[in-house]
N, C-alpha and C. Protein backbone atom coordinates (compact mmCIF):
# COMPACT_ATOMS: atom_id res chain seq x y z
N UNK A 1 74.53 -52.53 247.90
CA UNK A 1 74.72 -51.54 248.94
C UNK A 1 76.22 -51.33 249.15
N UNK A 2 76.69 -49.81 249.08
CA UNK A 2 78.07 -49.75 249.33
C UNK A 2 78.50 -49.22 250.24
N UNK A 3 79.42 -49.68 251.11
CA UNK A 3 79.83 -49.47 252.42
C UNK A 3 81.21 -49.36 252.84
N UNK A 4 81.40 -47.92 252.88
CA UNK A 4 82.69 -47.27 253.14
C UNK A 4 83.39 -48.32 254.37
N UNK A 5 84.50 -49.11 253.84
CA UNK A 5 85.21 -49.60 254.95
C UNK A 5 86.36 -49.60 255.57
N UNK A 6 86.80 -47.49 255.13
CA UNK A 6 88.19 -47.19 255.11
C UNK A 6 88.50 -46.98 256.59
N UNK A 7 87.74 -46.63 257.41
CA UNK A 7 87.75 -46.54 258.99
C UNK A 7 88.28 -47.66 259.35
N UNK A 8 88.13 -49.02 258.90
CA UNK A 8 88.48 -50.36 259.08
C UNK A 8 89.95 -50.49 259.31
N UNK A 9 89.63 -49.90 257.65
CA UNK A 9 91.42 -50.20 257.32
C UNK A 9 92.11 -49.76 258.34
N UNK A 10 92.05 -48.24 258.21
CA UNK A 10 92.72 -47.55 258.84
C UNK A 10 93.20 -48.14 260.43
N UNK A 11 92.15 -48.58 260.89
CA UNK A 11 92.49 -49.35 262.63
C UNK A 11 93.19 -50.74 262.29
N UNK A 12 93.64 -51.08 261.13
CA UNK A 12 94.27 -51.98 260.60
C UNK A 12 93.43 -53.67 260.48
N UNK A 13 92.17 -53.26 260.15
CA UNK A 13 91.07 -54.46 260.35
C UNK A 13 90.93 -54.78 258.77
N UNK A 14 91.13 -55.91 258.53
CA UNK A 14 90.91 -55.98 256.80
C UNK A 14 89.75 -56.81 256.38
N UNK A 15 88.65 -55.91 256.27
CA UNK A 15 87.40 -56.66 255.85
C UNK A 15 86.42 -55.74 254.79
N UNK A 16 85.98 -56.21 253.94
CA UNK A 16 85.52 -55.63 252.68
C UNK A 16 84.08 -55.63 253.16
N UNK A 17 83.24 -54.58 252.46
CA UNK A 17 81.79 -54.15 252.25
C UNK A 17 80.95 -55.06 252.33
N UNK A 18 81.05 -56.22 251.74
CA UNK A 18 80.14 -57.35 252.12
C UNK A 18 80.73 -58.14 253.07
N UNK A 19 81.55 -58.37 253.69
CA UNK A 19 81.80 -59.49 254.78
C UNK A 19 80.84 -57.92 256.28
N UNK A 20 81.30 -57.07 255.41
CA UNK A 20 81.00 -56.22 257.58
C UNK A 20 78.96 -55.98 257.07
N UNK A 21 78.82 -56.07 256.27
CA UNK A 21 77.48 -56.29 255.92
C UNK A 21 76.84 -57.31 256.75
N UNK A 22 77.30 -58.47 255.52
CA UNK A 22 76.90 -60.00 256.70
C UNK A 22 77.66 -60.14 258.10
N UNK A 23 78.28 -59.83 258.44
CA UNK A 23 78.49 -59.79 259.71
C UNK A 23 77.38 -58.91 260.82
N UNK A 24 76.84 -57.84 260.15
CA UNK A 24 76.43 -57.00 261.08
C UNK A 24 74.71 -57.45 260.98
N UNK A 25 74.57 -58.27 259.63
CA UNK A 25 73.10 -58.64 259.67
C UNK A 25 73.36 -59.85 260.55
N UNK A 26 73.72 -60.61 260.57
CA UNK A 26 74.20 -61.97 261.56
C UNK A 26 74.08 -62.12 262.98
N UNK A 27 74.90 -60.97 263.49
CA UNK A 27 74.79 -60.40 264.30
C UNK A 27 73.34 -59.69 265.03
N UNK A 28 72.86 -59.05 264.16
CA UNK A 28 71.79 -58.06 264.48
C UNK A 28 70.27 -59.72 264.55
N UNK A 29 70.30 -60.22 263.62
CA UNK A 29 69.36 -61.12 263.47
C UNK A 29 69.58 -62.14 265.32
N UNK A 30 71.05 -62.55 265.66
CA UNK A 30 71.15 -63.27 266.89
C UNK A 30 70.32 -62.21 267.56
N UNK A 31 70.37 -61.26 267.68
CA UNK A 31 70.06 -59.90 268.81
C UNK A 31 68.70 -59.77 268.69
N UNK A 32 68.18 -60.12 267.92
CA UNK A 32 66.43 -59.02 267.96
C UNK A 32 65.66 -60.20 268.38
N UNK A 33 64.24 -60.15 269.14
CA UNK A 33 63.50 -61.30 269.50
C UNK A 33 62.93 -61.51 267.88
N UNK A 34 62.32 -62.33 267.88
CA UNK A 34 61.64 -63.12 266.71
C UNK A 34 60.23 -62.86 266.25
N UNK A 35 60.08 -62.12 267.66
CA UNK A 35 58.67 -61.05 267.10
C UNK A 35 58.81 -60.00 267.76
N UNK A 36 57.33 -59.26 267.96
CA UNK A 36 57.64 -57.95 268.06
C UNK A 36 56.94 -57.47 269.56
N UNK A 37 57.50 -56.77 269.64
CA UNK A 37 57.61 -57.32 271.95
C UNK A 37 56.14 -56.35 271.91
N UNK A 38 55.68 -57.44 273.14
CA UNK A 38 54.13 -56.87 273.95
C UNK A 38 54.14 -55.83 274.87
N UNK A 39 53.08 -55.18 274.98
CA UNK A 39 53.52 -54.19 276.01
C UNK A 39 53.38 -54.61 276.64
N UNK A 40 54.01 -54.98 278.07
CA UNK A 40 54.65 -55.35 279.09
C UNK A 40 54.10 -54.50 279.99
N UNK A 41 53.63 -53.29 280.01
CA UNK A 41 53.21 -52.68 281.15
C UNK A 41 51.69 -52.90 281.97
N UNK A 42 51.09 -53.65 281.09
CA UNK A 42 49.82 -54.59 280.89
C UNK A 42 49.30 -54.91 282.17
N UNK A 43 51.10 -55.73 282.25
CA UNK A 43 51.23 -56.97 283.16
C UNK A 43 51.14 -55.97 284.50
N UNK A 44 51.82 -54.99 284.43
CA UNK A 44 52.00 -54.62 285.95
C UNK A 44 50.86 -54.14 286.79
N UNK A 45 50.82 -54.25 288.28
CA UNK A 45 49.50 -53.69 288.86
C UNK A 45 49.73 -53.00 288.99
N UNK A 46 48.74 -51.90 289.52
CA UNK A 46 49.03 -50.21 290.20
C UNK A 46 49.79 -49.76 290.57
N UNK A 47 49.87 -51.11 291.74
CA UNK A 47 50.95 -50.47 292.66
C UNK A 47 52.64 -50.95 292.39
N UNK A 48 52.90 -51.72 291.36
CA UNK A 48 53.77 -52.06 291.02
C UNK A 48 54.38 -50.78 289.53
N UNK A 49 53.74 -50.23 289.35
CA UNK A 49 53.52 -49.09 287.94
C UNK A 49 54.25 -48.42 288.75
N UNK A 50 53.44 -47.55 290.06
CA UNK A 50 53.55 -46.64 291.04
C UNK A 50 55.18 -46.54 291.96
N UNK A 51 55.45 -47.74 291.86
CA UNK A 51 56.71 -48.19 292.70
C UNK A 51 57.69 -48.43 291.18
N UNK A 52 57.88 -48.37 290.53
CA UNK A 52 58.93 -48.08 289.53
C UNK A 52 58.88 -46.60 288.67
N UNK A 53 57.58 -45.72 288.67
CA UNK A 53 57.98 -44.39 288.74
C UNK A 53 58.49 -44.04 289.41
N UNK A 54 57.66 -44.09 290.84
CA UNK A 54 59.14 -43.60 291.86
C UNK A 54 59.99 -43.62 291.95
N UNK A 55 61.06 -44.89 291.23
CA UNK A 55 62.03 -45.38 291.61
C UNK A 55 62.52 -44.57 290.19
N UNK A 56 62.40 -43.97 289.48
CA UNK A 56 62.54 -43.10 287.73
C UNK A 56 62.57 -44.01 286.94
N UNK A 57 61.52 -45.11 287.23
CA UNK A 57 61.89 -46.09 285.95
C UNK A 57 60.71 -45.80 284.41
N UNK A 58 61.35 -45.21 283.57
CA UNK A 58 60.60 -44.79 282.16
C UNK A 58 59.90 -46.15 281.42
N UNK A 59 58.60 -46.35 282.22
CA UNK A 59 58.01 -46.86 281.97
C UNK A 59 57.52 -46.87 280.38
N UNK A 60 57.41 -45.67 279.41
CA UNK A 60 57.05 -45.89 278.07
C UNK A 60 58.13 -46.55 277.21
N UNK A 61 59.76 -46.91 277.72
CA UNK A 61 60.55 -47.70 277.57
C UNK A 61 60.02 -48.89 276.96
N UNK A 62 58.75 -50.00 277.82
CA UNK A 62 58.63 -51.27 277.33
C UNK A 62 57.21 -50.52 276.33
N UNK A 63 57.00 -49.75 275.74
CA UNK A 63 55.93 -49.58 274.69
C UNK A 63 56.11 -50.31 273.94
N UNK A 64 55.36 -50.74 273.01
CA UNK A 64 55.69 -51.52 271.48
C UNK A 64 55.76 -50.07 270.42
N UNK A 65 55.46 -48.87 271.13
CA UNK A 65 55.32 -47.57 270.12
C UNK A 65 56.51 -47.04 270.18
N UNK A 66 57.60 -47.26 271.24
CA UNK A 66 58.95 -46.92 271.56
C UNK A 66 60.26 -47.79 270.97
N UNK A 67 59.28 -48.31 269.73
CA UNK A 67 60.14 -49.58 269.08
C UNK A 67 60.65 -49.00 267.56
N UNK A 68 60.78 -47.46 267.53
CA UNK A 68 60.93 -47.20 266.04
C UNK A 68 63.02 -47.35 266.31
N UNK A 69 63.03 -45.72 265.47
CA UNK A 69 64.21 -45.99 264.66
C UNK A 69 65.24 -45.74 266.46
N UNK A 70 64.79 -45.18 267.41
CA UNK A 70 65.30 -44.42 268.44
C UNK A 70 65.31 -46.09 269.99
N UNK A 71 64.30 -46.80 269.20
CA UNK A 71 64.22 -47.59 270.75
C UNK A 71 65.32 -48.28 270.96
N UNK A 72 65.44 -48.47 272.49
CA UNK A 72 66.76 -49.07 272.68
C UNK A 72 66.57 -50.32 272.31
N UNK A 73 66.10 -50.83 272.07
CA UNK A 73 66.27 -52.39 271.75
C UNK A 73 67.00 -52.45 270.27
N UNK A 74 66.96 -51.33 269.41
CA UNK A 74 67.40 -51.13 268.06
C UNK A 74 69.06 -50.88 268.43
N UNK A 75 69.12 -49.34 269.73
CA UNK A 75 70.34 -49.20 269.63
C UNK A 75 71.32 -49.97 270.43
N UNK A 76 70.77 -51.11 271.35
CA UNK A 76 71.64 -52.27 271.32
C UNK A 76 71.80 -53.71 269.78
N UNK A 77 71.29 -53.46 269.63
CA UNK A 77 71.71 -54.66 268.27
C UNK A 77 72.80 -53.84 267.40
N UNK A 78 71.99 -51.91 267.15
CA UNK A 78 73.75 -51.40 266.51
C UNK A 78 74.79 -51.64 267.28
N UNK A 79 74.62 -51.64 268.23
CA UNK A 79 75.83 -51.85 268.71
C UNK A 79 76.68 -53.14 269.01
N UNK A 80 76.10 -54.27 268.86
CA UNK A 80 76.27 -55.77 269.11
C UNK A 80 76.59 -55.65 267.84
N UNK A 81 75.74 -55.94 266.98
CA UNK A 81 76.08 -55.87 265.42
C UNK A 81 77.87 -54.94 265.69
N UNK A 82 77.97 -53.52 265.69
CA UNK A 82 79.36 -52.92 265.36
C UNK A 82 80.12 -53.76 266.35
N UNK A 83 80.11 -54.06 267.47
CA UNK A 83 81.03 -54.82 268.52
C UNK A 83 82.09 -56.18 267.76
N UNK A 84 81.04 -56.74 267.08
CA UNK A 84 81.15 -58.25 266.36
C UNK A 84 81.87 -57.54 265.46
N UNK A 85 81.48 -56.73 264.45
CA UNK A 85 82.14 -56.43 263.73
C UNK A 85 83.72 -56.37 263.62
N UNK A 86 83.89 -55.51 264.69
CA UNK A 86 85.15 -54.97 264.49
C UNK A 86 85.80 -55.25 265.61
N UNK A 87 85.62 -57.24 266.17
CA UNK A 87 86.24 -58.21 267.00
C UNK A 87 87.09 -58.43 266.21
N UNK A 88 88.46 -59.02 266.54
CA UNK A 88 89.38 -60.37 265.56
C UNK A 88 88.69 -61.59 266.11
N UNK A 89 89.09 -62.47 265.17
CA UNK A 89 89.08 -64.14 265.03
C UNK A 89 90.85 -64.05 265.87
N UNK A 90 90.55 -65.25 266.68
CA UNK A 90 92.26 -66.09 267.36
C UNK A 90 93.36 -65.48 266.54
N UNK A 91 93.12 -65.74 265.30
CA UNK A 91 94.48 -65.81 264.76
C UNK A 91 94.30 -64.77 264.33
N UNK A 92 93.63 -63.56 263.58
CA UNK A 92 94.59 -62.43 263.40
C UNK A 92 94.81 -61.73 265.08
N UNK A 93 94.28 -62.11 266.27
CA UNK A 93 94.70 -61.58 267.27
C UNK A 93 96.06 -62.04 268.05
N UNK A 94 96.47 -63.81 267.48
CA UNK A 94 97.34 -64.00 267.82
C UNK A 94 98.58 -63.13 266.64
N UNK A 95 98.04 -62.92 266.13
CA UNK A 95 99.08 -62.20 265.04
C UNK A 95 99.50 -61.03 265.08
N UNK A 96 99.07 -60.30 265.75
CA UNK A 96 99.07 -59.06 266.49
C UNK A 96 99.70 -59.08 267.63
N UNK A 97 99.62 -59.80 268.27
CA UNK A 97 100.15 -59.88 269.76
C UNK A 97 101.61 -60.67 269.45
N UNK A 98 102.01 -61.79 268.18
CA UNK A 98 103.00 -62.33 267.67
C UNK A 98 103.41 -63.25 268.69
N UNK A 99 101.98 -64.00 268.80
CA UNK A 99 101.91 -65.29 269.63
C UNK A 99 101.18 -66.43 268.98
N UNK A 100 101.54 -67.85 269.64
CA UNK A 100 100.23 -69.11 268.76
C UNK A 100 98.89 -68.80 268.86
N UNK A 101 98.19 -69.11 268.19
CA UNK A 101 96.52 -68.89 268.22
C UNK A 101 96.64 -70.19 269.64
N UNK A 102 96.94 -70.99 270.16
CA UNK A 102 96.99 -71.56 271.12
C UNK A 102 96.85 -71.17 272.35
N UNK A 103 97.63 -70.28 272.78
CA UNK A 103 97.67 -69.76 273.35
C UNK A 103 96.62 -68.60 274.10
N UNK A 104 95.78 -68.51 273.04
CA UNK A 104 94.63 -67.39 272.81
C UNK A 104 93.54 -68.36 273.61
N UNK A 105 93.73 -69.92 273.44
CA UNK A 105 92.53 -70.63 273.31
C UNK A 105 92.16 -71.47 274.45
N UNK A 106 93.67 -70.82 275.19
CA UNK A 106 94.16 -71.35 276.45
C UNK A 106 93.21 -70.46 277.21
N UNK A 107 93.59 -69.15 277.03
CA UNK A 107 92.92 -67.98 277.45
C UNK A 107 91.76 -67.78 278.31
N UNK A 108 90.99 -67.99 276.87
CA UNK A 108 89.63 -68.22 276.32
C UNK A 108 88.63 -69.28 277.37
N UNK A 109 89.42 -70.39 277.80
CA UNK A 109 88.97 -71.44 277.84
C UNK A 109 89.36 -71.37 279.81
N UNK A 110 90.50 -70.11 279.97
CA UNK A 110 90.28 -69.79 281.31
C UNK A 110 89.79 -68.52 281.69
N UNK A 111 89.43 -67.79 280.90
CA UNK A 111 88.30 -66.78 281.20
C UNK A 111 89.30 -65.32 281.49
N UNK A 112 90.80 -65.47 281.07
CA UNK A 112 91.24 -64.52 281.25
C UNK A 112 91.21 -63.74 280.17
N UNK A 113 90.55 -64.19 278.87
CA UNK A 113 90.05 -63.47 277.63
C UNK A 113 89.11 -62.94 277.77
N UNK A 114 88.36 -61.82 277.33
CA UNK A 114 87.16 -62.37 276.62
C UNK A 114 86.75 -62.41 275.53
N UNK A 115 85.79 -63.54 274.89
CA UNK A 115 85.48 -63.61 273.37
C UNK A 115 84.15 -63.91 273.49
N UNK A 116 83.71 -63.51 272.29
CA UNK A 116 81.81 -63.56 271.58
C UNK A 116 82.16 -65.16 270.86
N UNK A 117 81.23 -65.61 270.87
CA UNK A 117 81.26 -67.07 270.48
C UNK A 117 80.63 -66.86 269.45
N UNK A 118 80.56 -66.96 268.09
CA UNK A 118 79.80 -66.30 266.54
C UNK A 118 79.82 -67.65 266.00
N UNK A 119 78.51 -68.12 266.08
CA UNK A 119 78.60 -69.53 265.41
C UNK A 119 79.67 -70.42 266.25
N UNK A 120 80.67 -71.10 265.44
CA UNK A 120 81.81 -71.87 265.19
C UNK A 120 82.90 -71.24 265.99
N UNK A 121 82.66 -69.81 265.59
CA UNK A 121 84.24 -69.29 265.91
C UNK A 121 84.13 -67.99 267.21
N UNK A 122 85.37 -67.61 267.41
CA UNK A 122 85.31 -66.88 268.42
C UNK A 122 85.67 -65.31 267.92
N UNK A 123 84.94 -64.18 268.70
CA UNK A 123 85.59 -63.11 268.16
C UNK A 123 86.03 -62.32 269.51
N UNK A 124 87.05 -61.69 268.83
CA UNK A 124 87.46 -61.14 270.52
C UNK A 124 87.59 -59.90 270.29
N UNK A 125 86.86 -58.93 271.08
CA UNK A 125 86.18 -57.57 271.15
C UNK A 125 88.56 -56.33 271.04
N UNK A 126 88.05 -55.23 269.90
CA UNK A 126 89.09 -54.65 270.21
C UNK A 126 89.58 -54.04 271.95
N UNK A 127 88.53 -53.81 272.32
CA UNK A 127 88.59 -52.80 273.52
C UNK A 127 89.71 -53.53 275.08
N UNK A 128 89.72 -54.87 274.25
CA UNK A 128 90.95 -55.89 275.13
C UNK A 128 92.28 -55.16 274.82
N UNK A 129 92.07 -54.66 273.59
CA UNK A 129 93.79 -54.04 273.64
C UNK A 129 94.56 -52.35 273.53
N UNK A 130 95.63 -52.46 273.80
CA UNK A 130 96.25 -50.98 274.09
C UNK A 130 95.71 -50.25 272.58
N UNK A 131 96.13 -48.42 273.06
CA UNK A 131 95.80 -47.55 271.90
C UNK A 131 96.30 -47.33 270.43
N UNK A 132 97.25 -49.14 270.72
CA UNK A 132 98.43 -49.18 269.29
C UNK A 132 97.54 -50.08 268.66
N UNK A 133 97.10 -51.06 269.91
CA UNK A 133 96.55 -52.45 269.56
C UNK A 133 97.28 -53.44 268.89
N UNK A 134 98.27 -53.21 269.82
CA UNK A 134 99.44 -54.37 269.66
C UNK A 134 99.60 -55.28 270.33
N UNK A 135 99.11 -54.88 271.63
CA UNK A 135 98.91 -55.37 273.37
C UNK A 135 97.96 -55.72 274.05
N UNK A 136 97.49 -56.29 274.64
CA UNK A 136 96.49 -56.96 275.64
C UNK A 136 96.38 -55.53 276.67
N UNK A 137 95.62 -55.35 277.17
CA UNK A 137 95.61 -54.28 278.47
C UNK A 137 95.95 -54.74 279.65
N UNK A 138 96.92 -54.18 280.44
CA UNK A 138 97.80 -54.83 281.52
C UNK A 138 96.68 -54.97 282.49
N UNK A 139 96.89 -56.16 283.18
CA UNK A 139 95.52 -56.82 283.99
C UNK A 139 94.51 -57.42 284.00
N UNK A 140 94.74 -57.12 282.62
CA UNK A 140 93.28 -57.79 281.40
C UNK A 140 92.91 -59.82 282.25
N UNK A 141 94.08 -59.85 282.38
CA UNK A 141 93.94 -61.57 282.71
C UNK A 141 93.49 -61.58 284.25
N UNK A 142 93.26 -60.23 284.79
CA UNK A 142 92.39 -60.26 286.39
C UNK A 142 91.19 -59.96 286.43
N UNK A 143 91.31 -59.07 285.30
CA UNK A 143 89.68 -58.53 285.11
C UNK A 143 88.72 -59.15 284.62
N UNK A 144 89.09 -60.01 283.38
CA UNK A 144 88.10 -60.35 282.62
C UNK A 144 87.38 -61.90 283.12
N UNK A 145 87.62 -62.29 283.61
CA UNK A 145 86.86 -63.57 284.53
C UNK A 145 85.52 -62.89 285.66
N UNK A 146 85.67 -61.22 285.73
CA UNK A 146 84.67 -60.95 286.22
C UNK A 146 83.60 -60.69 285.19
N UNK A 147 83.57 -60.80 283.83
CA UNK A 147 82.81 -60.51 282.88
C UNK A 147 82.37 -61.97 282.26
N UNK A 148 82.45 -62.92 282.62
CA UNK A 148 81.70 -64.39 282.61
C UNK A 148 80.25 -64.08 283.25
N UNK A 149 79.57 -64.64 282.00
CA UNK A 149 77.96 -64.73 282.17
C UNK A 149 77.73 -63.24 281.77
N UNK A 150 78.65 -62.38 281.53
CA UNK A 150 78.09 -60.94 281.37
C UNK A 150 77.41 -60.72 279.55
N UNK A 151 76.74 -59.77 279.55
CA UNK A 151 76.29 -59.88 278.35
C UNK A 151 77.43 -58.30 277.56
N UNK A 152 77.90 -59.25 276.49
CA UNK A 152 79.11 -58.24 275.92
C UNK A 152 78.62 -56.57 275.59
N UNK A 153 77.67 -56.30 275.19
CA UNK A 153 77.54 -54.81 275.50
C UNK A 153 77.34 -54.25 276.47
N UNK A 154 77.04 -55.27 277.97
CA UNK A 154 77.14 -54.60 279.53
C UNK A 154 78.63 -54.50 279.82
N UNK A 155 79.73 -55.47 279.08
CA UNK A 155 81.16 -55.47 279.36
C UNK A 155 81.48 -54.53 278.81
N UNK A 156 81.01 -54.09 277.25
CA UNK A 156 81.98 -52.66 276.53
C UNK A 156 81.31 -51.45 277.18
N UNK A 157 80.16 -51.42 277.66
CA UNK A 157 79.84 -50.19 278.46
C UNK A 157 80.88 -49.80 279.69
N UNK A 158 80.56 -51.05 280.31
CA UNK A 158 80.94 -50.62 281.96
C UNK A 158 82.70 -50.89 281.72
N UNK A 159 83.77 -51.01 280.76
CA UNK A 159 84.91 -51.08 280.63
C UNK A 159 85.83 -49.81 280.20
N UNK A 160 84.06 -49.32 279.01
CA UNK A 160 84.76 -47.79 278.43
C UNK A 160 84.39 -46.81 279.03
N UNK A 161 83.42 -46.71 279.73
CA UNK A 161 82.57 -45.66 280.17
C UNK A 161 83.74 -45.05 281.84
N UNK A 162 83.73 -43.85 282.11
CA UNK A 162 84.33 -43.39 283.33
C UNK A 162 83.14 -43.59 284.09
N UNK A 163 84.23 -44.24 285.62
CA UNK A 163 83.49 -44.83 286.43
C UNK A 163 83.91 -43.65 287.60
N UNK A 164 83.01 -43.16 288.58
CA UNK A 164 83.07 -42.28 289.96
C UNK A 164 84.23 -42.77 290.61
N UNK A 165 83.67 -44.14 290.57
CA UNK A 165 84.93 -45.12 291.87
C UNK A 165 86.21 -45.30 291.18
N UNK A 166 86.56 -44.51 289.93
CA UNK A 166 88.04 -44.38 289.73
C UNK A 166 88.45 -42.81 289.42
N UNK A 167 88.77 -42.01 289.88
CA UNK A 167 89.66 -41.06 290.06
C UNK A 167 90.91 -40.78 290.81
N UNK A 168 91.32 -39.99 289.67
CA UNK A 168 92.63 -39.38 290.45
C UNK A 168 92.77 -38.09 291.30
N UNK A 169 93.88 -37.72 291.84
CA UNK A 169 93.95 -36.78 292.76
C UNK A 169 93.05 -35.21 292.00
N UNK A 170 93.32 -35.16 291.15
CA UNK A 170 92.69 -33.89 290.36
C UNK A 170 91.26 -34.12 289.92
N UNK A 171 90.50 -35.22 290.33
CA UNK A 171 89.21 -35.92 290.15
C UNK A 171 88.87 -35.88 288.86
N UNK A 172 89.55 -36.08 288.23
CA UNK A 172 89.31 -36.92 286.89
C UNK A 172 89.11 -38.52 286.78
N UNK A 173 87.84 -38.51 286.02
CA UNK A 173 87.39 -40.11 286.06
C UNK A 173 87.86 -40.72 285.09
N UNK A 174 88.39 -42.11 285.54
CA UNK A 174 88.71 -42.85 284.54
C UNK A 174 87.89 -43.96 284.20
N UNK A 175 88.22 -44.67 282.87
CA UNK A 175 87.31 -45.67 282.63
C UNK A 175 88.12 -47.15 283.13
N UNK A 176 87.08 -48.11 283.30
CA UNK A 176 88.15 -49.05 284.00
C UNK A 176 89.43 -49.33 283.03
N UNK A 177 89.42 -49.60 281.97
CA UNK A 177 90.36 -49.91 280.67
C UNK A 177 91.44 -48.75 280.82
N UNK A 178 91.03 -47.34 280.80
CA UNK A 178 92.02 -46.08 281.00
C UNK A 178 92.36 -46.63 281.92
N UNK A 179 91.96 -46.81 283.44
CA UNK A 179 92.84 -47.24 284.58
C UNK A 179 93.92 -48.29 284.51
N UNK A 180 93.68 -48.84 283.83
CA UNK A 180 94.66 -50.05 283.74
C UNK A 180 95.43 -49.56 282.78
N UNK A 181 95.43 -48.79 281.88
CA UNK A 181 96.64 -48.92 280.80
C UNK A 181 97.31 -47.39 280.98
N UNK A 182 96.73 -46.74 282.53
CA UNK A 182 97.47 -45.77 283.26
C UNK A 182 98.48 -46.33 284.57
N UNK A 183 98.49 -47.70 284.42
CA UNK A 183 99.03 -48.28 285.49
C UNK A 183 98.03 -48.31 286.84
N UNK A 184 97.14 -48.05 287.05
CA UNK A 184 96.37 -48.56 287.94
C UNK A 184 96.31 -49.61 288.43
N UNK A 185 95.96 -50.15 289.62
CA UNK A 185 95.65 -51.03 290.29
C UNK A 185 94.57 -52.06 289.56
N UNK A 186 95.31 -53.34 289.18
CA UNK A 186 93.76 -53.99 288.57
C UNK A 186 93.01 -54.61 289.99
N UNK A 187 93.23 -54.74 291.22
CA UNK A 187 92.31 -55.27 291.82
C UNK A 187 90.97 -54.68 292.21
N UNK A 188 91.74 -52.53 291.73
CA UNK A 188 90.46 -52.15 291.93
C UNK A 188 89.63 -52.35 291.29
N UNK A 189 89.09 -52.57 289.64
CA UNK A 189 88.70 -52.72 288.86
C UNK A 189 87.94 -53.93 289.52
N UNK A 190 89.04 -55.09 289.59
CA UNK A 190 88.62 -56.68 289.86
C UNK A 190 87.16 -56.73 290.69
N UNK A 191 87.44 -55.58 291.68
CA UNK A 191 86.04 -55.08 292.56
C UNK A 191 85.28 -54.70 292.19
N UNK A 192 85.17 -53.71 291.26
CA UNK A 192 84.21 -53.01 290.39
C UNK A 192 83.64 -53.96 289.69
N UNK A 193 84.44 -55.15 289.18
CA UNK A 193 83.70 -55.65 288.28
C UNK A 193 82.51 -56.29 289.22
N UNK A 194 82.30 -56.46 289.97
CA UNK A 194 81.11 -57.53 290.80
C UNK A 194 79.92 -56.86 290.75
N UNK A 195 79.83 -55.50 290.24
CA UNK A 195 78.69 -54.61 289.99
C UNK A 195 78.29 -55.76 288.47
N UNK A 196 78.90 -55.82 287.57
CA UNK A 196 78.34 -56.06 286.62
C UNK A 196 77.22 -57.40 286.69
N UNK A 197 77.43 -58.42 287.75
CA UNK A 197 76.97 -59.34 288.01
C UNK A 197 75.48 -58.68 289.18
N UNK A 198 75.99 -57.96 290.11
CA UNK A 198 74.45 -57.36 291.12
C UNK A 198 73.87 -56.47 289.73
N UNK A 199 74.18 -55.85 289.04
CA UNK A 199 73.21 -55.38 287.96
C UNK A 199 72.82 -56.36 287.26
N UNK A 200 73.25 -57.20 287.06
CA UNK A 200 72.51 -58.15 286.50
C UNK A 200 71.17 -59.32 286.91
């Protein structure tokens, strides 16, 4: 199987056709349950069915028939799978930043990073750094201790995505990550982040 990996390059990531292969099956295999999910709506009573339509909850969501090429349970693993992918390992991130991998592990180990734990090693998601990706995102070391216990595609959503509760005077939304590397306030963010934990 051959797999164009010039997009890679280009963001300056150096990994060949078979490493982002096995990486993304690796990945995808941690992600999927081990069989093939029950319908779940089974379980619910009437009035429990009745009280999550209301509430717009798309109940044909937990189908086992909503499990083809479109169900979300597929398009979170692409995306866990691409996330992992196109993380660094410590050291080409300390190499980038033109610091010790030590230092990274210091980080890591106080939650002002964040990293995917892959086996053995750690990978640490691009979306931590500026649009050169030379840099850490200013604040990064306030924010990211609110993303402990979070599950890493609820962190790359709610980091890239424009949030209501950040605009500017001309009401343009920013994403929390844009806010910060517009000079924003990280404590607002720091606040925002506590959603990620009540959604959870």
């Amino acid at each position: 199987m051959s797999v164009d990996v010039t997009p890679f390059h280009r963001a300056g990531l150096e990994i060949d056709g078979d490493e982002f292969v096995r990486r993304v099956m690796a990945a995808a295999i941690r992600m999927l349950p081990s069989r093939p999910i029950s319908d779940t709506r089974a379980d619910l009573s009437e009035d429990e069915a009745a009280f999550l339509r209301e509430a717009s909850v798309n109940l044909s969501v937990f189908s086992p028939a909503n499990q083809g090429v479109d169900s979300p349970l597929l398009r979170t693993a692409e995306e866990y799978a691409a996330l992992l992918a196109t993380s660094l390992s410590i050291g080409e991130l300390a190499s980038r930043l033109g610091i010790h991998p030590s230092r990274l592990r210091h980080r890591l180990a106080e939650h002002t990073l964040f990293g995917i734990k892959d086996g053995v090693t750690w990978r640490l998601p691009l979306f931590q750094l500026d649009d050169h990706g030379q840099r850490l995102v200013p604040g990064l070391d306030q924010v990211a201790p609110t993303w402990t216990g979070v599950h890493p595609i609820a962190v790359r959503r709610w980091f890239l995505e424009p949030s209501s509760d950040l605009q500017n005077r001309d009401g343009r939304r920013f994403s929390p990550r844009d806010w910060l590397l517009t000079g924003g306030d990280p404590r607002t963010v720091v606040e925002l982040g506590a959603e990620l934990h009540a959604d959870g």
